[in-house]
C-alpha atoms as a PDB file:
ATOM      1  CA  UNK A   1      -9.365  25.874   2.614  1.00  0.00           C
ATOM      2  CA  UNK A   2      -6.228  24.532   1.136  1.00  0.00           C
ATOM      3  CA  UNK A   3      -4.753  22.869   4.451  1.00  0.00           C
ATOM      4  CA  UNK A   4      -6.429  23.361   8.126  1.00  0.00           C
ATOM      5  CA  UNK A   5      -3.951  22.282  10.536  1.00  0.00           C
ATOM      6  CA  UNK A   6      -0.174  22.983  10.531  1.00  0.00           C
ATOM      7  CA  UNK A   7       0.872  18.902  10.850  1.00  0.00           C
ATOM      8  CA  UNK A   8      -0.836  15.825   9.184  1.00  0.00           C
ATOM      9  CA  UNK A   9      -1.548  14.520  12.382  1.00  0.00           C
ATOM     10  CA  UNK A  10      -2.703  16.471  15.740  1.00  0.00           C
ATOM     11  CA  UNK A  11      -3.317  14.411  19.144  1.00  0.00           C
ATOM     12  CA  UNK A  12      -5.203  15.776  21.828  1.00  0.00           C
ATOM     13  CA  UNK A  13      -4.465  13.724  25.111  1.00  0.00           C
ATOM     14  CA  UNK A  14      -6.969  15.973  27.185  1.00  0.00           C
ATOM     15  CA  UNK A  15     -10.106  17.617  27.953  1.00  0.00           C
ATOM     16  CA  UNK A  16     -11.025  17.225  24.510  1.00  0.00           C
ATOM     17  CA  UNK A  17     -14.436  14.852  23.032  1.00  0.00           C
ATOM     18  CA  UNK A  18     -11.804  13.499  20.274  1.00  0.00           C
ATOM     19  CA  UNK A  19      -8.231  11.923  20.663  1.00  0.00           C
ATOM     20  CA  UNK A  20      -6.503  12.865  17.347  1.00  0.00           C
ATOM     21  CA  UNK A  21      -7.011  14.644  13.966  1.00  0.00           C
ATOM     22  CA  UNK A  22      -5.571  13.523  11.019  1.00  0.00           C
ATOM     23  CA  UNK A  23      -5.389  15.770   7.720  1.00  0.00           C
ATOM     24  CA  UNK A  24      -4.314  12.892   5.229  1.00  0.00           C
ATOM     25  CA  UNK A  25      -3.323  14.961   2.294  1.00  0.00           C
ATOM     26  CA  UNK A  26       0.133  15.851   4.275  1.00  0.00           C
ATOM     27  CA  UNK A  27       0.663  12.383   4.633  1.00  0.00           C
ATOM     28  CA  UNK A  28      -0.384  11.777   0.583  1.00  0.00           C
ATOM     29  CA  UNK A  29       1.421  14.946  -1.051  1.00  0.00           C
ATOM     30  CA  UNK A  30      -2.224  15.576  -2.392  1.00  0.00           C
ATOM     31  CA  UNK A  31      -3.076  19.688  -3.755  1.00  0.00           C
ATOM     32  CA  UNK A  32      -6.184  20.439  -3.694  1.00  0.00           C
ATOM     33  CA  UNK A  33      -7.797  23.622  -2.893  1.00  0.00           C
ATOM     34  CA  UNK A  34     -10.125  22.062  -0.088  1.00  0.00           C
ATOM     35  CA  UNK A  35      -8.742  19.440   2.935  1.00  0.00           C
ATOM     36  CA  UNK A  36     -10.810  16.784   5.045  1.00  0.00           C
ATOM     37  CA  UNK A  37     -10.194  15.947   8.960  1.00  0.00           C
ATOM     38  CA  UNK A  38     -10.337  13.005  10.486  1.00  0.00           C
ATOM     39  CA  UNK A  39     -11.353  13.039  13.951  1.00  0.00           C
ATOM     40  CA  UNK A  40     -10.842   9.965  16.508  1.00  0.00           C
ATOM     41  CA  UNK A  41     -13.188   9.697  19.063  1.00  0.00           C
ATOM     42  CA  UNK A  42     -12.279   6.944  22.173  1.00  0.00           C
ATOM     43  CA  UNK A  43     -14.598   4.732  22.822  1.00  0.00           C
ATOM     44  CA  UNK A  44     -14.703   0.836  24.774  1.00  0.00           C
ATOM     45  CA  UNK A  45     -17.693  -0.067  22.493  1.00  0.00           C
ATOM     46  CA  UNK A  46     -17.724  -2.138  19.229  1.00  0.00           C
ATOM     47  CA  UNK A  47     -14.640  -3.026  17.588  1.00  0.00           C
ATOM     48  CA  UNK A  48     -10.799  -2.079  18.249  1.00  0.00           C
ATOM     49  CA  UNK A  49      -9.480   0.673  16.204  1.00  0.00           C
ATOM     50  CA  UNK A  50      -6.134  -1.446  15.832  1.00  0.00           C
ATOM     51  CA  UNK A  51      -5.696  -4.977  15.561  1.00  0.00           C
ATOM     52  CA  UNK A  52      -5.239  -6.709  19.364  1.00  0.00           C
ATOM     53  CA  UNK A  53      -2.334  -9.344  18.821  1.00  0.00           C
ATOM     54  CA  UNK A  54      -3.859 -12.793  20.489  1.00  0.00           C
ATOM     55  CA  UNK A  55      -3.533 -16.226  19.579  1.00  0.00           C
ATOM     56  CA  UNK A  56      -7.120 -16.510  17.939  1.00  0.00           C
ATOM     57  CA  UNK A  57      -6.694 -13.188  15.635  1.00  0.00           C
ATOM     58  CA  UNK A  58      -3.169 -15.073  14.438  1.00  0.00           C
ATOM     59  CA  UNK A  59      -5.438 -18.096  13.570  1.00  0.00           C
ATOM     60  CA  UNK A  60      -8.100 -15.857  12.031  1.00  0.00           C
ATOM     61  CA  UNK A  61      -5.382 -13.946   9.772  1.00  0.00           C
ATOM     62  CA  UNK A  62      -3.707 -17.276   8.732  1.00  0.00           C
ATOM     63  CA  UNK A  63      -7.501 -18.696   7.104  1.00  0.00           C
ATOM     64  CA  UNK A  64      -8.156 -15.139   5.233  1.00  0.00           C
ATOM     65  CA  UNK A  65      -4.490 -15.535   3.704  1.00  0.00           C
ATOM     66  CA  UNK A  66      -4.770 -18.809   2.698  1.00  0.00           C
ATOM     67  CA  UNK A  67      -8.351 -17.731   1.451  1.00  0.00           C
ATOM     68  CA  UNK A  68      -6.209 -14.318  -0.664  1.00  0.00           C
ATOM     69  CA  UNK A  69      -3.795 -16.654  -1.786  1.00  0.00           C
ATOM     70  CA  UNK A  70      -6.314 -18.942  -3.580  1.00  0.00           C
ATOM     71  CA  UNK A  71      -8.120 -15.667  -4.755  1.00  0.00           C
ATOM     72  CA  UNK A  72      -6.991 -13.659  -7.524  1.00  0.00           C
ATOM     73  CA  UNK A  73      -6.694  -9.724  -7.159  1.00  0.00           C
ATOM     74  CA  UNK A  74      -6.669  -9.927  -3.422  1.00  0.00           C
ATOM     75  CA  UNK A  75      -4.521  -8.087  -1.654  1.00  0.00           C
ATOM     76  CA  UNK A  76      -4.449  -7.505   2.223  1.00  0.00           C
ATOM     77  CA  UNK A  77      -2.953  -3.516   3.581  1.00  0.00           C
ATOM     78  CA  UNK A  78      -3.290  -1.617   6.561  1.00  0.00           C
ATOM     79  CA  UNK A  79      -3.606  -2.141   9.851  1.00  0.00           C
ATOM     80  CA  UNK A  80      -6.657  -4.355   9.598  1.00  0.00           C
ATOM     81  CA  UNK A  81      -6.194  -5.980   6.417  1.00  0.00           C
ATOM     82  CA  UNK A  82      -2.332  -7.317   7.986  1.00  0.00           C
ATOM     83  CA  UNK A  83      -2.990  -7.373  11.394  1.00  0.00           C
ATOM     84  CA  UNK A  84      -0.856  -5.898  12.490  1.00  0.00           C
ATOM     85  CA  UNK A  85      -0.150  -1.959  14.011  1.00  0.00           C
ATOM     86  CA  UNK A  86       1.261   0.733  11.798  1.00  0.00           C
ATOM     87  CA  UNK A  87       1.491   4.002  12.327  1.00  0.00           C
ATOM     88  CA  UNK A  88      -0.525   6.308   9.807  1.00  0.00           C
ATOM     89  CA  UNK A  89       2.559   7.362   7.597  1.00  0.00           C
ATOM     90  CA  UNK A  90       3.992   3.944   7.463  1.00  0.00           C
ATOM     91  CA  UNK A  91       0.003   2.957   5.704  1.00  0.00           C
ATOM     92  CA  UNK A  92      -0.141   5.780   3.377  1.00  0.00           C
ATOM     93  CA  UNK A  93       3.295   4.734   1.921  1.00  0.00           C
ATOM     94  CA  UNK A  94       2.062   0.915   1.397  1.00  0.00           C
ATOM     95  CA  UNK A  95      -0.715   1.776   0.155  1.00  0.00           C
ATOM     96  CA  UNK A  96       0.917   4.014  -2.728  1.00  0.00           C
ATOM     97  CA  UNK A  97       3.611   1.286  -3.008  1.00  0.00           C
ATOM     98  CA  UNK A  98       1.570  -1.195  -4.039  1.00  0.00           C
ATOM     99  CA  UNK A  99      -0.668   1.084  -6.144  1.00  0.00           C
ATOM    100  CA  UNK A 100       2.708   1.813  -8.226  1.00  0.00           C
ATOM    101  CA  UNK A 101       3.088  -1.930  -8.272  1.00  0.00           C
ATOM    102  CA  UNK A 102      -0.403  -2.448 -10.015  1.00  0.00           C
ATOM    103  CA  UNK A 103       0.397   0.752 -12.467  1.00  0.00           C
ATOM    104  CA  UNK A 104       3.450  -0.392 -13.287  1.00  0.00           C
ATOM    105  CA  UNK A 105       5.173   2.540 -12.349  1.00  0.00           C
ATOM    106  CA  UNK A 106       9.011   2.279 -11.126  1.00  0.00           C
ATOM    107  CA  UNK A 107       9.250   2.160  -7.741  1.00  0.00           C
ATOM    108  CA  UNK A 108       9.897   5.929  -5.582  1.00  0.00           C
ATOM    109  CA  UNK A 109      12.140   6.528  -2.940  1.00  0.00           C
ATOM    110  CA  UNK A 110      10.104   8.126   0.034  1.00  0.00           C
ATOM    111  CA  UNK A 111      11.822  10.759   1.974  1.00  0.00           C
ATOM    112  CA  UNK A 112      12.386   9.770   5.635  1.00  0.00           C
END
C-alpha cells in the first residue's frame, strides 16, 4: 500500500508492546507504491536509543571529531553520529541537506 498511517509519526503511550511508529516516506516526500513502518519497542537493555548528555560522552564525541577531521569523507549526522537529540523531522532534513551539499545541488527551502 501506498501510505499506511495517516501521520509520519504515531506514538502510542499505552497498553501497547511498541512506543511509536514512524512511516519515513512522509517525513522524505518519497512516492512509491509500497511504505515501511518503523516500530519502537522500550526496552532498559543494551544501548540508549538517544544520546545521554554526560561528561564522558562529551569527551568521547570530542576524540571521534578530531579523528573525522583528520579523515577525509567523514561526516558525522543524526542523533548518534552528533550527539546530540533531534527530533525525527529535524534528521531527515540534515540528512538531505548535506546530501544536496555532496550533489552539488542549490540549496532548498524546507517548508516549516
Amino acid at each position: 500500500m501506498p501510505v499506511a498511517q495517516p501521520a509520519p509519526v504515531i506514538n502510542y503511550p499505552n497498553d501497547h508492546l511498541y512506543t511509536r511508529v514512524t512511516e519515513f516516506k512522509y517525513l522524505s516526500g518519497q512516492e512509491h507504491p509500497k511504505t515501511t513502518l518503523v516500530y519502537e519497542y522500550p526496552t532498559d537493555e543494551g544501548d540508549p536509543y538517544y544520546p545521554v548528555p554526560t561528561a564522558a560522552n562529551a569527551a568521547l564525541y570530542a576524540k571521534y571529531q578530531a579523528l573525522a577531521s583528520d579523515t577525509p569523507n567523514v561526516q558525522f549526522l543524526g542523533r548518534l553520529g552528533t550527539y546530540k537529540y533531534y527530533n525525527m523531522d529535524q534528521v531527515v532534513a540534515q540528512s538531505l541537506a548535506f546530501y544536496s551539499k555532496l550533489a552539488g545541488l542549490p540549496r532548498r527551502e524546507i517548508a516549516a
